[in-house]
Protein backbone atom coordinates (compact mmCIF):
# COMPACT_ATOMS: atom_id res chain seq x y z
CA UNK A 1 -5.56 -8.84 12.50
CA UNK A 2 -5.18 -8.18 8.54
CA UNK A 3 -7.98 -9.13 7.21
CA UNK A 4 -7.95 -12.12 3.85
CA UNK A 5 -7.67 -11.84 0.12
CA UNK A 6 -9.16 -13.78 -2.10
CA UNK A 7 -7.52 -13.11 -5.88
CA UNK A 8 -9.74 -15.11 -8.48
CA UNK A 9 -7.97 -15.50 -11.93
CA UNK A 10 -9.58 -16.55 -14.96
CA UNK A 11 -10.58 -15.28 -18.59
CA UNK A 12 -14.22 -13.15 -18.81
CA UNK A 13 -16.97 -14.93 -18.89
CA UNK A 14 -15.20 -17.75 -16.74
CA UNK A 15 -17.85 -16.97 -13.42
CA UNK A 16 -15.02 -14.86 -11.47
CA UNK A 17 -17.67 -11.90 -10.39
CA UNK A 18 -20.69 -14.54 -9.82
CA UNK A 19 -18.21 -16.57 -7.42
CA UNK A 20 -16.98 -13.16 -5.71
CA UNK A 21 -20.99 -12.31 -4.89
CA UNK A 22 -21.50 -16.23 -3.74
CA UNK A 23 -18.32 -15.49 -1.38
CA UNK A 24 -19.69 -12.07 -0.06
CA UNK A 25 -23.18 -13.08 0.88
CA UNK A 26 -22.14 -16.71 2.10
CA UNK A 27 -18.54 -16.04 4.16
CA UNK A 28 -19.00 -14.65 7.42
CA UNK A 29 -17.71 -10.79 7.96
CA UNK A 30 -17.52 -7.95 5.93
CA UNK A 31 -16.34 -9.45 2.02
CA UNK A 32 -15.38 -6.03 -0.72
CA UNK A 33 -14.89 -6.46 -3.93
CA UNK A 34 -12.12 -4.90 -4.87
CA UNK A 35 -11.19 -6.13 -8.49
CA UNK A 36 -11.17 -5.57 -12.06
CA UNK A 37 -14.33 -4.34 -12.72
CA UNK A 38 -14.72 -1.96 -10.25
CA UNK A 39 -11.69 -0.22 -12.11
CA UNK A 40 -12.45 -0.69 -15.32
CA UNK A 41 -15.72 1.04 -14.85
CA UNK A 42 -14.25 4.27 -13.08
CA UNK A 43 -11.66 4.50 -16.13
CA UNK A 44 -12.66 7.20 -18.78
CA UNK A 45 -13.95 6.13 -22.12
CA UNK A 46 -10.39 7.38 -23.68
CA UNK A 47 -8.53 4.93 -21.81
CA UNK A 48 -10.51 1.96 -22.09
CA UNK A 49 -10.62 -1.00 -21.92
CA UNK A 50 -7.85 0.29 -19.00
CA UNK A 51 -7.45 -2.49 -16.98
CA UNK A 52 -8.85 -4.98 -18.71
CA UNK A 53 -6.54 -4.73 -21.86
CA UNK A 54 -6.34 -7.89 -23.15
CA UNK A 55 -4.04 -10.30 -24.37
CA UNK A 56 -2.01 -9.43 -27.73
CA UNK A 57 0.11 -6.63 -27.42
CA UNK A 58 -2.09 -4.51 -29.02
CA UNK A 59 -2.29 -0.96 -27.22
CA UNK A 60 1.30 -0.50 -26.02
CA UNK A 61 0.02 3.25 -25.60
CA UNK A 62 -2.02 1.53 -22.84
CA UNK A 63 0.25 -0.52 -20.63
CA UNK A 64 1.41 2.06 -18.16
CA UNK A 65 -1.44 2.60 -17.14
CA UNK A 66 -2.51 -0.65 -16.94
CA UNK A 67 0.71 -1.18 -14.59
CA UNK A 68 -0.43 1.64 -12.91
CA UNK A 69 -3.95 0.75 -12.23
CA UNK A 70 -2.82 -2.94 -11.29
CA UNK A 71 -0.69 -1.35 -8.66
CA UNK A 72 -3.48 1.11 -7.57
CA UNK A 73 -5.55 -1.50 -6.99
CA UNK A 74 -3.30 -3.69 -5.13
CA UNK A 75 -2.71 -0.85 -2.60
CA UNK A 76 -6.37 -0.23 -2.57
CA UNK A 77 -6.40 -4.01 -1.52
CA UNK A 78 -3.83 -3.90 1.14
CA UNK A 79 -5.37 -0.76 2.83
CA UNK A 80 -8.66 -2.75 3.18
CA UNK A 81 -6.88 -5.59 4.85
CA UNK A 82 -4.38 -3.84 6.97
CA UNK A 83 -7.84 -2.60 8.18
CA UNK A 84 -9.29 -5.93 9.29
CA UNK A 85 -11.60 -6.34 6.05
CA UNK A 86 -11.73 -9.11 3.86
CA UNK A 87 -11.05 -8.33 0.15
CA UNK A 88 -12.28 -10.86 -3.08
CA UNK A 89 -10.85 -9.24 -6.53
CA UNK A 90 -12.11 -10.88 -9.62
CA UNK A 91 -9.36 -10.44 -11.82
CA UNK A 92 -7.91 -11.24 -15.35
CA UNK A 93 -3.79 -11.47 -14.68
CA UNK A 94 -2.39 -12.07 -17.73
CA UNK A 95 1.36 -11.13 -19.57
CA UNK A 96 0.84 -10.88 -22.53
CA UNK A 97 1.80 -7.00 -23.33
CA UNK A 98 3.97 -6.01 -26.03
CA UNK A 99 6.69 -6.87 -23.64
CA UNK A 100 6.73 -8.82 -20.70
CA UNK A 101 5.56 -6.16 -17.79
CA UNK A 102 5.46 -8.94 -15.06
CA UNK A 103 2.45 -7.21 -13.37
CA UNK A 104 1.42 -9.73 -11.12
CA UNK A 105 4.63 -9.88 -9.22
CA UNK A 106 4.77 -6.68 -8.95
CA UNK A 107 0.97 -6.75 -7.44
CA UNK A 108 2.11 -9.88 -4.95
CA UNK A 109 5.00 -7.76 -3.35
CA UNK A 110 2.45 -4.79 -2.25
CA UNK A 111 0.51 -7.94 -0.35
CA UNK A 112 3.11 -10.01 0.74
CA UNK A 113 2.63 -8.94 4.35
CA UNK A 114 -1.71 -10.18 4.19
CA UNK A 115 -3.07 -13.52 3.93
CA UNK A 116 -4.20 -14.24 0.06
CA UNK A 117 -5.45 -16.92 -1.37
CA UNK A 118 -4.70 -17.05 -5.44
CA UNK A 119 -7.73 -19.06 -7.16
CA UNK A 120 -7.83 -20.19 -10.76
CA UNK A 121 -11.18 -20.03 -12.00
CA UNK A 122 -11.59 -22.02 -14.94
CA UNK A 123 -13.94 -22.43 -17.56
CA UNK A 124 -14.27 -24.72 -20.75
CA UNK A 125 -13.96 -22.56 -24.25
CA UNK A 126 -17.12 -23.99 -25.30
CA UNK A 127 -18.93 -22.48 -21.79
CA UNK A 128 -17.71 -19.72 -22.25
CA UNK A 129 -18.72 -18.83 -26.12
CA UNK A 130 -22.41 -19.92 -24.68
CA UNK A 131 -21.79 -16.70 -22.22
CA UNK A 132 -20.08 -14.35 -24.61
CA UNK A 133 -23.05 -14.87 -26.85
CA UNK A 134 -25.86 -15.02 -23.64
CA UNK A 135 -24.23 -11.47 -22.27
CA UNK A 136 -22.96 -9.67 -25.16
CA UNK A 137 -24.98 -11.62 -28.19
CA UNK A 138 -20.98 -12.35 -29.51
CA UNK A 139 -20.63 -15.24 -30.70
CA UNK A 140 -18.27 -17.29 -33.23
CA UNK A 141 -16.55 -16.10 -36.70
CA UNK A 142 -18.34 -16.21 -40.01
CA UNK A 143 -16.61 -19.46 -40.57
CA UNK A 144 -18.16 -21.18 -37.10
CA UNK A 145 -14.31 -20.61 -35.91
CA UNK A 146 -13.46 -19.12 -32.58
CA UNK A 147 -12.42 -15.54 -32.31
CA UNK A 148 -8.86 -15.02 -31.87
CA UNK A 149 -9.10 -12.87 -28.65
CA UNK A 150 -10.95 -15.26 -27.14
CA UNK A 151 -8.62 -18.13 -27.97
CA UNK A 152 -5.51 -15.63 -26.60
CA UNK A 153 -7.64 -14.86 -23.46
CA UNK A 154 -8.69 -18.40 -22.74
CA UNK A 155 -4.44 -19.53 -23.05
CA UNK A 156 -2.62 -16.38 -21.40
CA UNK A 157 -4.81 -16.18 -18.23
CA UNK A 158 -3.46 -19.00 -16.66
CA UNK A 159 -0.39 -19.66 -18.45
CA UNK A 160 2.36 -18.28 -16.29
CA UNK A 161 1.75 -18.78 -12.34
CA UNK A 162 0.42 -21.27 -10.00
CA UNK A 163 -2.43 -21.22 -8.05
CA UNK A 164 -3.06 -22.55 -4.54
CA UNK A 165 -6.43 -24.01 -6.11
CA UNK A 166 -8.17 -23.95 -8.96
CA UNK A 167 -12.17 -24.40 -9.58
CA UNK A 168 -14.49 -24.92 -12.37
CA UNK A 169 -17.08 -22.97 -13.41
CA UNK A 170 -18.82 -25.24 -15.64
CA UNK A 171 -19.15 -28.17 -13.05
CA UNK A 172 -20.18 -26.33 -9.91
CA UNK A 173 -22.48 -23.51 -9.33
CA UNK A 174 -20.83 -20.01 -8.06
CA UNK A 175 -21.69 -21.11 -4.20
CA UNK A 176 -20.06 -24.38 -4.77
CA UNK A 177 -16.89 -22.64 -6.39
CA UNK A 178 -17.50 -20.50 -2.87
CA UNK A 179 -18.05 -23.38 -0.28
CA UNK A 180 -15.27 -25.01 -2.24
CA UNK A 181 -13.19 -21.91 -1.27
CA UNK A 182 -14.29 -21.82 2.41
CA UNK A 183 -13.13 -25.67 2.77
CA UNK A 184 -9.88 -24.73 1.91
CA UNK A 185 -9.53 -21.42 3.94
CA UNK A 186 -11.01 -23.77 6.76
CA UNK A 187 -7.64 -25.83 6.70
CA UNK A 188 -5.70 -23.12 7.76
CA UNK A 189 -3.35 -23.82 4.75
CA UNK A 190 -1.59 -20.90 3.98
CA UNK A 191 -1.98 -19.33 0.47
CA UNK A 192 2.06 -19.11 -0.89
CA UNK A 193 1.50 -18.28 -4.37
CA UNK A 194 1.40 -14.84 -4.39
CA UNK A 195 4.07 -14.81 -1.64
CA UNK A 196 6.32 -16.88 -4.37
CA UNK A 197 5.19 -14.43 -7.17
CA UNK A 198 6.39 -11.62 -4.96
CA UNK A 199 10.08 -13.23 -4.38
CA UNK A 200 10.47 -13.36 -7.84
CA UNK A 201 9.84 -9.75 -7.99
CA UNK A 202 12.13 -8.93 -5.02
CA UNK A 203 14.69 -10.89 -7.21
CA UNK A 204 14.41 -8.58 -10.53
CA UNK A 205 16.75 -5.85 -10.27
CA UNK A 206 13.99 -3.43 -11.89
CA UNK A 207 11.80 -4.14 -9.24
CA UNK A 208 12.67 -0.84 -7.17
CA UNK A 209 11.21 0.82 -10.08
CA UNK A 210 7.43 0.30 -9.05
């Protein structure tokens, strides 16, 4: 039996890796983390931020590789569950490239064949300045404004898919975002958004290329 996948979506600082730990030492059976960070931090120093490019078009240099290391990662994800194990990715999906690169799709259609469920994680603006600045001691503009990256991060995260639930970071506590999760999986409602995501990719006549 494949084992389940558990994408969570959301800007940084939104709780994504504090909710992936709360799922793998609260859900029963083996729980890997295979998501963002764990790439990130195995790209070199050239290539960074890798994976994690953010929103803006800024490094169109960059966004092969990103497609590349999305893809990588996805397959890295499917081997896990075609294995039996149970895979949560803390993730930051976006399109917002120099050109649309429609990533995500691309990512559904390697695990269209596993169980996944696709979870929004939001997270107020406000909450999430209070962690920039708590982690990273970055905070607002001279002017008391927000940074611009942040604004773009906080918009193009969830601004192109649907999820199969959402939860909020800033009213419940990483285990509640995680027993939230376990309710759901509990119904033995299928996940379809990736499944949907990945139909639109069959549908794109590039998407043999990938």
């Amino acid at each position: 039996m494949a084992g389940q996948v558990i994408v969570l979506n959301g800007s940084p600082r939104a709780g994504k890796s504090s909710i992936a730990t709360a799922i793998q030492e609260s859900f029963p059976g083996v729980w890997m983390n295979v998501g963002l960070d764990t790439f990130k931090n195995a790209t070199p120093e050239k290539f960074q931020p890798g994976i994690g490019l953010r929103p803006g078009g800024e490094r169109p240099d960059l966004e092969p590789l990103v497609m590349s290391l999305y893809l990588a990662m996805y397959e890295s994800i499917a081997a896990h569950t075609r294995r039996g194990v149970n895979v949560v990715a803390d993730t930051t999906h976006h399109d917002s490239y120099s050109r649309p690169l429609n990533v995500l799709a691309a990512c559904a259609s390697i695990v269209a064949d596993v169980p996944v469920l696709f979870v929004g994680v939001r997270c107020p603006i406000d909450v999430v300045m209070q962690r920039r600045i708590a982690t990273w001691g970055s905070g607002y503009e001279a002017d008391g404004s927000i940074p611009p990256p942040v604004l773009r991060w906080q918009e193009a995260v969830h601004r192109s898919w649907t999820y199969d639930m959402e939860v909020d970071s800033s009213r419940a506590t990483p285990k509640e975002c995680a027993t939230a999760i376990s309710d759901h999986l509990a119904t033995g409602q299928p996940g379809t958004a990736f499944k949907n995501l990945a139909g639109v990719h069959a549908a794109r006549p590039e998407s043999t290329s990938h």
